[in-house]
PDB file of N, CA and C in Angstrom:
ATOM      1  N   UNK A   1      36.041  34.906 115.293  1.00  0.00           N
ATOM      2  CA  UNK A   1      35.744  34.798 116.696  1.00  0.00           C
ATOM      3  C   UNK A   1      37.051  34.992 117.467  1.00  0.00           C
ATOM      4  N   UNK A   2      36.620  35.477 119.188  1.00  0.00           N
ATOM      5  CA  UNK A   2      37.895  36.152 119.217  1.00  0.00           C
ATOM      6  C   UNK A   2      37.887  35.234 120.820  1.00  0.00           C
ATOM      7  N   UNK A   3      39.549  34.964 120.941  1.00  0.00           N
ATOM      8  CA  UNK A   3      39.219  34.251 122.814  1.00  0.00           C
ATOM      9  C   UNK A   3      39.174  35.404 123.631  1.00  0.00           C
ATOM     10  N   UNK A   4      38.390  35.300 124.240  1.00  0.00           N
ATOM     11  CA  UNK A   4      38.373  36.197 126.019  1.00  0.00           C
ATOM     12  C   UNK A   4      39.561  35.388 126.735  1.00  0.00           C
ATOM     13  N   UNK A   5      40.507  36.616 127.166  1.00  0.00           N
ATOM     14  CA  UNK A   5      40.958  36.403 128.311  1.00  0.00           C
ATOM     15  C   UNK A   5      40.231  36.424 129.595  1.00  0.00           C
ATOM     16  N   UNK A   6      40.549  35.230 130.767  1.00  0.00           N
ATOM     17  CA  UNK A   6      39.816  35.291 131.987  1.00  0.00           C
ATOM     18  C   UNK A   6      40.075  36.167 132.492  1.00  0.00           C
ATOM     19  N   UNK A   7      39.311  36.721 133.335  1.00  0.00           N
ATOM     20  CA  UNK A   7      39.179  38.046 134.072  1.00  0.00           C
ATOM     21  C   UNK A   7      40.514  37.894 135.318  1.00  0.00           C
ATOM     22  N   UNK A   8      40.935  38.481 135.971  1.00  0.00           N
ATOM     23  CA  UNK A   8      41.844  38.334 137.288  1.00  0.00           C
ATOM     24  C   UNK A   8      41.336  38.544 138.256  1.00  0.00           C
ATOM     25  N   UNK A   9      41.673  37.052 139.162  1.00  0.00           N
ATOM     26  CA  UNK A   9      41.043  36.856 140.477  1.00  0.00           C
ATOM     27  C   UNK A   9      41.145  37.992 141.184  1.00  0.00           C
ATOM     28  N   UNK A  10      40.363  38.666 141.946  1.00  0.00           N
ATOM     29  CA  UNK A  10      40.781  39.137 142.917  1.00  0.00           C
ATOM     30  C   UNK A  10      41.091  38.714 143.867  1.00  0.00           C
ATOM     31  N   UNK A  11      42.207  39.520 145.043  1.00  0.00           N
ATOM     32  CA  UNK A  11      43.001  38.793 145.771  1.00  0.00           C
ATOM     33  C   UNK A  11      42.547  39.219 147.428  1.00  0.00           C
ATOM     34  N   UNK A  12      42.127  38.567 148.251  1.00  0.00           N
ATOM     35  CA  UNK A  12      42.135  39.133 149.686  1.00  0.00           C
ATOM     36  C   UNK A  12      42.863  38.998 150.425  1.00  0.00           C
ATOM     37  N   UNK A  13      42.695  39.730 151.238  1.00  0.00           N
ATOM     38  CA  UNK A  13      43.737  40.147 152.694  1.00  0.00           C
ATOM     39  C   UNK A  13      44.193  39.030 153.587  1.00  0.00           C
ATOM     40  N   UNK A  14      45.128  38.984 153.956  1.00  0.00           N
ATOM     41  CA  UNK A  14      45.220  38.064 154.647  1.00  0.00           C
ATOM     42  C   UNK A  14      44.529  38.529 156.087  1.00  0.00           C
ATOM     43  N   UNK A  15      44.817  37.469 157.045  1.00  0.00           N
ATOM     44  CA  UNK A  15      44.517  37.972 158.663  1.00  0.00           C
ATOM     45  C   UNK A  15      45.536  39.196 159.081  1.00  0.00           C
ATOM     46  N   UNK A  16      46.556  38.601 158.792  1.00  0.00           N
ATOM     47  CA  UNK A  16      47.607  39.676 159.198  1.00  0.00           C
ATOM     48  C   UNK A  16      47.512  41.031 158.292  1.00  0.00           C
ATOM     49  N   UNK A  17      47.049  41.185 157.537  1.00  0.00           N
ATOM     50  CA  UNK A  17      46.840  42.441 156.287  1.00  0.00           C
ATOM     51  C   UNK A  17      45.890  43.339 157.070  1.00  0.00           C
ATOM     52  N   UNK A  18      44.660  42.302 157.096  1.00  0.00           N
ATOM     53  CA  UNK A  18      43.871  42.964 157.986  1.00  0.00           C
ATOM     54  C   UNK A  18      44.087  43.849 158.998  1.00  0.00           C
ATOM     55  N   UNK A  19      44.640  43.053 159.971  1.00  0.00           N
ATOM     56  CA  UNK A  19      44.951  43.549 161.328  1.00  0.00           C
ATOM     57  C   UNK A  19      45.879  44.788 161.299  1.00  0.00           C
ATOM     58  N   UNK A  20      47.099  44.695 160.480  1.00  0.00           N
ATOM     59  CA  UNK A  20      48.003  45.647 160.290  1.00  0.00           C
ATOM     60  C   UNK A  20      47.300  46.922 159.442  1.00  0.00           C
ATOM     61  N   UNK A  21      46.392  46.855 159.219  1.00  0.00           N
ATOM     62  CA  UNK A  21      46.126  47.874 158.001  1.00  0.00           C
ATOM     63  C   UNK A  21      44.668  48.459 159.366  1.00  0.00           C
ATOM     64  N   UNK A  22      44.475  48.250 160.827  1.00  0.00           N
ATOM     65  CA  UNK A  22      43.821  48.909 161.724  1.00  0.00           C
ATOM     66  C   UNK A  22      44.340  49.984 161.780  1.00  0.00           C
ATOM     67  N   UNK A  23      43.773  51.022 162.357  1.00  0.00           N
ATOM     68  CA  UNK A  23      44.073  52.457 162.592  1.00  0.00           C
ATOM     69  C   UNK A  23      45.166  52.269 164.202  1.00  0.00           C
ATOM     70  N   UNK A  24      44.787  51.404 164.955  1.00  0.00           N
ATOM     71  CA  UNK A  24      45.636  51.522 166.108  1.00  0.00           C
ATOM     72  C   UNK A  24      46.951  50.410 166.017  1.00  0.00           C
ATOM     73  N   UNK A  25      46.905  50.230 165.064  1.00  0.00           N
ATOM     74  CA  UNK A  25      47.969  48.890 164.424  1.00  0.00           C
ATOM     75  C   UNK A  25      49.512  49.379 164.245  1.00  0.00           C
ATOM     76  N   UNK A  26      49.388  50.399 163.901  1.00  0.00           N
ATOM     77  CA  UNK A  26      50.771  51.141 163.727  1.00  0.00           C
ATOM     78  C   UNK A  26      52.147  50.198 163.759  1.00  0.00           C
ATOM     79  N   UNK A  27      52.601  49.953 162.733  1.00  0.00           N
ATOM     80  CA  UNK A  27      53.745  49.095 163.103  1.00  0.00           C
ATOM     81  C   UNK A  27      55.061  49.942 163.438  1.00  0.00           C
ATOM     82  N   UNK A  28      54.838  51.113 163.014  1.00  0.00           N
ATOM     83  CA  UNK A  28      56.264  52.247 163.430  1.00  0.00           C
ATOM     84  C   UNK A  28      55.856  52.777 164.841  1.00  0.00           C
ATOM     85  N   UNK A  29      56.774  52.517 165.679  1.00  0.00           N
ATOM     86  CA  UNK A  29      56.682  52.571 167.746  1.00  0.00           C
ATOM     87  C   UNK A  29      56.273  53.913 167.426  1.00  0.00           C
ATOM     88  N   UNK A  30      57.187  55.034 166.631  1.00  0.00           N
ATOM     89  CA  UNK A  30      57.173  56.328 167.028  1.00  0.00           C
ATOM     90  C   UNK A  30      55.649  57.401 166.353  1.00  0.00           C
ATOM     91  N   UNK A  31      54.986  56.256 165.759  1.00  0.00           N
ATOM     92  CA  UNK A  31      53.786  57.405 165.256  1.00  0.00           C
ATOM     93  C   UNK A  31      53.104  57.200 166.467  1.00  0.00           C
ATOM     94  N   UNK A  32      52.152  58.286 166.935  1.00  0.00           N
ATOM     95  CA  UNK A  32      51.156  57.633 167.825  1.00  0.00           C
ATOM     96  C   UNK A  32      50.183  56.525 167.152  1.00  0.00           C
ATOM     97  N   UNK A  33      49.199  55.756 168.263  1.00  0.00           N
ATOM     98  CA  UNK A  33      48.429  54.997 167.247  1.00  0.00           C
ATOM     99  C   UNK A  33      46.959  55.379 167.805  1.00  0.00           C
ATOM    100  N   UNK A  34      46.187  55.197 167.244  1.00  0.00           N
ATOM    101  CA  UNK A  34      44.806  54.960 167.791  1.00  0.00           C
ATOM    102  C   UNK A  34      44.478  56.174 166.528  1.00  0.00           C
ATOM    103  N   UNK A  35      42.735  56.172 167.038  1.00  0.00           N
ATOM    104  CA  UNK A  35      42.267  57.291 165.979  1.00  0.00           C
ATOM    105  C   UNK A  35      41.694  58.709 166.857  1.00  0.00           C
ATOM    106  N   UNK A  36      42.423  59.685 165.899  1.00  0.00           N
ATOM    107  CA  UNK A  36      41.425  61.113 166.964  1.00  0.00           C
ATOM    108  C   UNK A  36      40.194  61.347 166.449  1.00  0.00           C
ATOM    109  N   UNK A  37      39.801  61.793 168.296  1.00  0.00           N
ATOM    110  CA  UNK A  37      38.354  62.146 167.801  1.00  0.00           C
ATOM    111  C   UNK A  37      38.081  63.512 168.756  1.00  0.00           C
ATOM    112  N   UNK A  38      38.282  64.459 167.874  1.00  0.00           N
ATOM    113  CA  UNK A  38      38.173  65.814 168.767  1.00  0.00           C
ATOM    114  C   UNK A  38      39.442  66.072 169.616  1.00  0.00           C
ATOM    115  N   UNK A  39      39.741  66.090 170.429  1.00  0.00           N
ATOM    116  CA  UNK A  39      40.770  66.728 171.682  1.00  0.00           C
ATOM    117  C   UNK A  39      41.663  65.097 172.033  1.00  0.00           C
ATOM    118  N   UNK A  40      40.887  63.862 171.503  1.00  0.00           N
ATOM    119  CA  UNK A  40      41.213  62.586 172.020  1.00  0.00           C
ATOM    120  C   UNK A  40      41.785  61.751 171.351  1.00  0.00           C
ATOM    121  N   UNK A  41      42.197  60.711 171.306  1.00  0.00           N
ATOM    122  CA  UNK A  41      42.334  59.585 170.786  1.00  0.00           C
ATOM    123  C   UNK A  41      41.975  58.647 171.316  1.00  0.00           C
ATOM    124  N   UNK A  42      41.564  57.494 170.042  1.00  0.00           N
ATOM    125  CA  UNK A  42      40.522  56.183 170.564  1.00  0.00           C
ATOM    126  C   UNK A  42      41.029  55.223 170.620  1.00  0.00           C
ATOM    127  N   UNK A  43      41.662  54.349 171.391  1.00  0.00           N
ATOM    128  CA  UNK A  43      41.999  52.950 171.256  1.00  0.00           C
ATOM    129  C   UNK A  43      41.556  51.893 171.931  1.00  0.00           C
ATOM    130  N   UNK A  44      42.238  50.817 171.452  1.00  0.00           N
ATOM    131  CA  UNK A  44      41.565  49.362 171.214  1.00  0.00           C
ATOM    132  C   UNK A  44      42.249  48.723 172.671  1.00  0.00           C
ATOM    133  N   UNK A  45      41.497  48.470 173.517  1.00  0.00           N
ATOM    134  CA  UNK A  45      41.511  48.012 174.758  1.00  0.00           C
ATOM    135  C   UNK A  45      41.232  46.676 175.385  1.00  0.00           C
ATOM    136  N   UNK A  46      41.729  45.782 175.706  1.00  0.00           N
ATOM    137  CA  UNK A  46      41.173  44.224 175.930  1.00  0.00           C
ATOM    138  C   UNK A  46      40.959  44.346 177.537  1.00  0.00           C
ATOM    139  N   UNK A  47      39.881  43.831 177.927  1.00  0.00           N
ATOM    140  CA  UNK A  47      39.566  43.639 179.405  1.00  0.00           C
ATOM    141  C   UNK A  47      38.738  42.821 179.801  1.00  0.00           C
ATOM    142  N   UNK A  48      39.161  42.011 181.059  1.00  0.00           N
ATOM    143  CA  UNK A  48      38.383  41.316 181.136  1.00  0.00           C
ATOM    144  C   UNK A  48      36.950  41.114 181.647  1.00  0.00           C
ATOM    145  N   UNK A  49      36.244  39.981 181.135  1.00  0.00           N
ATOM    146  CA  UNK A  49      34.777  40.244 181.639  1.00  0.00           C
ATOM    147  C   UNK A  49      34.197  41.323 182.898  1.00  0.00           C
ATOM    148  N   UNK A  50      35.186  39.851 183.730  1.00  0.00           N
ATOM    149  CA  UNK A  50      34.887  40.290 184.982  1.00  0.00           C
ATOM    150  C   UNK A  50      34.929  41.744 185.884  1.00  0.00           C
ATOM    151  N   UNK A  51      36.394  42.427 185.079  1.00  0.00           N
ATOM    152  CA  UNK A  51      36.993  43.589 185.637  1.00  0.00           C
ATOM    153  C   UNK A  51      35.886  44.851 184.765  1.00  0.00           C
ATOM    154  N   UNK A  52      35.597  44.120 183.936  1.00  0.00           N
ATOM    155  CA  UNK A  52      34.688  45.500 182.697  1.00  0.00           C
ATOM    156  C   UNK A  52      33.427  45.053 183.832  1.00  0.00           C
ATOM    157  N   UNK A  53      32.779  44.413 184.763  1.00  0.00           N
ATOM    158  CA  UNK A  53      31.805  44.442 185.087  1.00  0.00           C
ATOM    159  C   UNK A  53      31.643  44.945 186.502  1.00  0.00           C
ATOM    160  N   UNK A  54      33.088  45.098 186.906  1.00  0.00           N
ATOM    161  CA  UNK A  54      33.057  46.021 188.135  1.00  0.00           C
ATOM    162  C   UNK A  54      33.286  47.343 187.795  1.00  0.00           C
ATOM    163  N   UNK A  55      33.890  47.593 186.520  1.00  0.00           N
ATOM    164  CA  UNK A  55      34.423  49.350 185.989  1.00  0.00           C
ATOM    165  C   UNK A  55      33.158  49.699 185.991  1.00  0.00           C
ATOM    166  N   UNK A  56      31.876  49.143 185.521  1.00  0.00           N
ATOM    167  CA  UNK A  56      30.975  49.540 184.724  1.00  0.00           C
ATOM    168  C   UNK A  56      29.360  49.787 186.433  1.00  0.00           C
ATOM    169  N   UNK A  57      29.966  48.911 187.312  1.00  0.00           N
ATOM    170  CA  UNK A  57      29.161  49.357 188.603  1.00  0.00           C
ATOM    171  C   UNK A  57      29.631  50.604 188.743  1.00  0.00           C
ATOM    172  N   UNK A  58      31.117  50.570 188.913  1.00  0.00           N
ATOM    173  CA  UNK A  58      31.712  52.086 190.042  1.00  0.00           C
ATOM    174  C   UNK A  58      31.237  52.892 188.886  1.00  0.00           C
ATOM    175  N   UNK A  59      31.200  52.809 187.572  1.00  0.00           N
ATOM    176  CA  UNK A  59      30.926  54.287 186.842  1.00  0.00           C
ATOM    177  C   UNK A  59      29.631  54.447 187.353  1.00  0.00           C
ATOM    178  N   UNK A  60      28.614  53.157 187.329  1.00  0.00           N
ATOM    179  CA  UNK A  60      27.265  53.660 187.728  1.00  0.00           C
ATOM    180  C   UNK A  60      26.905  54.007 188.914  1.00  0.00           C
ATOM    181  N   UNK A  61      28.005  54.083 190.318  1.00  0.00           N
ATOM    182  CA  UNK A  61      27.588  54.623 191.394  1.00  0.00           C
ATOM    183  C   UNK A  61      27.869  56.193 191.378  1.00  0.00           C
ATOM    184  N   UNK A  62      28.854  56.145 190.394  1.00  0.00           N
ATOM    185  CA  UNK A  62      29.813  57.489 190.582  1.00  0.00           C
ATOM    186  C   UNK A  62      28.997  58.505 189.362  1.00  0.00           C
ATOM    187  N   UNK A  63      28.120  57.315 189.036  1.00  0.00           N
ATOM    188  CA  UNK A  63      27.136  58.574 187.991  1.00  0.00           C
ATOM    189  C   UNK A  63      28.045  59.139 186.490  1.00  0.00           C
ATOM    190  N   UNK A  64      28.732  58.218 186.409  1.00  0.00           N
ATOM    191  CA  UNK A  64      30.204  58.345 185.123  1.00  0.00           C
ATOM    192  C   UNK A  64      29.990  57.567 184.247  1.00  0.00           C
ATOM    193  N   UNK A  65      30.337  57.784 183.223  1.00  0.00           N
ATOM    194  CA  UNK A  65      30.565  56.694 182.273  1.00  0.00           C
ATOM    195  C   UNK A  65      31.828  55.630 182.445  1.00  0.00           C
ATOM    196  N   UNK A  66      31.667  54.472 181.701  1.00  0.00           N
ATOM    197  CA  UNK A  66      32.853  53.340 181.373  1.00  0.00           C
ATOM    198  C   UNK A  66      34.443  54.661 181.410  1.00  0.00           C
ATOM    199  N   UNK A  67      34.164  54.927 180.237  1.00  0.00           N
ATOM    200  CA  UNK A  67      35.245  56.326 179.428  1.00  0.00           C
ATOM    201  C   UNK A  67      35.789  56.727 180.789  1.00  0.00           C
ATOM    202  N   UNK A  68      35.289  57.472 181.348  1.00  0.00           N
ATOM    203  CA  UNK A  68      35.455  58.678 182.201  1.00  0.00           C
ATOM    204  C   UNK A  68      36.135  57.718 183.666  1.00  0.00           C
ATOM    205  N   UNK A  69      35.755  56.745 183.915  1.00  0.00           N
ATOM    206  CA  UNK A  69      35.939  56.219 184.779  1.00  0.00           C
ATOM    207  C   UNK A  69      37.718  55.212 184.897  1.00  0.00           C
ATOM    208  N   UNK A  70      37.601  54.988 183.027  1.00  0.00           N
ATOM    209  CA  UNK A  70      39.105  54.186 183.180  1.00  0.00           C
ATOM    210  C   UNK A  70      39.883  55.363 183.033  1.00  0.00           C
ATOM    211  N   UNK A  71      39.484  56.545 182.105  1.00  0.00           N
ATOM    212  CA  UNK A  71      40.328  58.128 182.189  1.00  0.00           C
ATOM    213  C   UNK A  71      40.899  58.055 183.136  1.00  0.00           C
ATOM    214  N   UNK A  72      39.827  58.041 184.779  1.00  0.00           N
ATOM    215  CA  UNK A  72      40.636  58.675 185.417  1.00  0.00           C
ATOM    216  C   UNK A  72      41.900  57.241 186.534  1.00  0.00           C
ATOM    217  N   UNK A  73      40.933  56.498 186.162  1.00  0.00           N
ATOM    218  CA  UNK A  73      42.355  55.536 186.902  1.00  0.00           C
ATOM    219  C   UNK A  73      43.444  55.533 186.392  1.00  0.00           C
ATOM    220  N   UNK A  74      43.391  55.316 185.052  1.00  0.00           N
ATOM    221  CA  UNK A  74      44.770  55.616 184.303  1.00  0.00           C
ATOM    222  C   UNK A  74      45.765  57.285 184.659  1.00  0.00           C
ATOM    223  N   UNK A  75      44.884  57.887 184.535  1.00  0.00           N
ATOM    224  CA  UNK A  75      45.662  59.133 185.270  1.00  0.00           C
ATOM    225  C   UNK A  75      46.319  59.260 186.509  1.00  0.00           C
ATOM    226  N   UNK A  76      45.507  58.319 187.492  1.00  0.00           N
ATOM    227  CA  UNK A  76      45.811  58.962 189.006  1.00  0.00           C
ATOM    228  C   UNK A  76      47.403  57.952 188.655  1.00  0.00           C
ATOM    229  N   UNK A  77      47.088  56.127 187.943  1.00  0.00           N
ATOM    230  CA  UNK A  77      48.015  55.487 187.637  1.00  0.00           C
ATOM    231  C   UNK A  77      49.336  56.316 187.601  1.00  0.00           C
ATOM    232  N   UNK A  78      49.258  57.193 186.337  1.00  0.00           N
ATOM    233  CA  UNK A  78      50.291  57.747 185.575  1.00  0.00           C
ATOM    234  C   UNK A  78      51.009  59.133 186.891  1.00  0.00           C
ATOM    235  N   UNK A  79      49.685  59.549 187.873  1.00  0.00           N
ATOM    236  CA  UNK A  79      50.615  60.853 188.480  1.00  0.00           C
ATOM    237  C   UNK A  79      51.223  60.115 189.745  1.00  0.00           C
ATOM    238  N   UNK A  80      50.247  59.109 190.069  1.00  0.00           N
ATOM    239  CA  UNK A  80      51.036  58.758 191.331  1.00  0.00           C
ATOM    240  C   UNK A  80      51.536  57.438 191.239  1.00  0.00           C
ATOM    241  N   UNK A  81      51.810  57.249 190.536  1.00  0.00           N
ATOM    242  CA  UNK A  81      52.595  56.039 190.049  1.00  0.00           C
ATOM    243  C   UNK A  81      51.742  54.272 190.914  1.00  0.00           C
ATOM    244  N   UNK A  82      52.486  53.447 190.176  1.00  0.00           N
ATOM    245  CA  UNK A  82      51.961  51.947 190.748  1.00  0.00           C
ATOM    246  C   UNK A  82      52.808  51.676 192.373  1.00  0.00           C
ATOM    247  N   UNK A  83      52.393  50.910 192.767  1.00  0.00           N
ATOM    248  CA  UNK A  83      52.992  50.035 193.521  1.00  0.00           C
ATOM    249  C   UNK A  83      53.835  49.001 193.182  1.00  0.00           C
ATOM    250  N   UNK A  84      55.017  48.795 193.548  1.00  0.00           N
ATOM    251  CA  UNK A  84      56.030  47.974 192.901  1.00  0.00           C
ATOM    252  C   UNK A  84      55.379  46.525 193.458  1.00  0.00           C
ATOM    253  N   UNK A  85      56.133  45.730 192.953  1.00  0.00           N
ATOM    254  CA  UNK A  85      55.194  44.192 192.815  1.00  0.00           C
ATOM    255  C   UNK A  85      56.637  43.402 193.179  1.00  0.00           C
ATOM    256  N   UNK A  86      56.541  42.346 194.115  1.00  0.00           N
ATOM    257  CA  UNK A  86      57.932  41.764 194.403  1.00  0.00           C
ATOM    258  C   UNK A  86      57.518  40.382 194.180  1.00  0.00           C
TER     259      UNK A  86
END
């Protein structure tokens, strides 16, 4: 008769494994991050309730989607810059 060795635990991820091992996680500044999809890239966005529930009227007056609607604020953001804040 012969002993079995026990099998080896498998081991899981931690939280942080997890998180770092996201597609928009990128820990090197200089890769881009997010994932492409066609002409785009997709990323991970936090907003709040309240503000996602006014984006989501003006897209529906303006006949736009969520997408299309932060697109373009972020753009006009980026050409005509912010207002400085004192």
């Amino acid at each position: 008769m012969s002993i079995a060795k026990k099998p080896a635990l498998k081991t899981t991820k931690t939280a942080d494994e997890f998180i770092a091992a996201a597609p928009d996680a990128a820990a090197d500044k200089q890769k881009p991050r997010g994932v492409i999809q066609g002409k785009k890239r997709q990323i991970t966005l936090g907003i709040s309730p309240a503000l996602l529930e006014r984006v989501d009227e003006l897209a529906a007056q303006l006949g736009q989607t969520r997408a299309s609607v932060i697109n373009m604020a972020i753009y006009r953001a980026v050409e005509s810059g912010l207002p400085e804040q004192q």
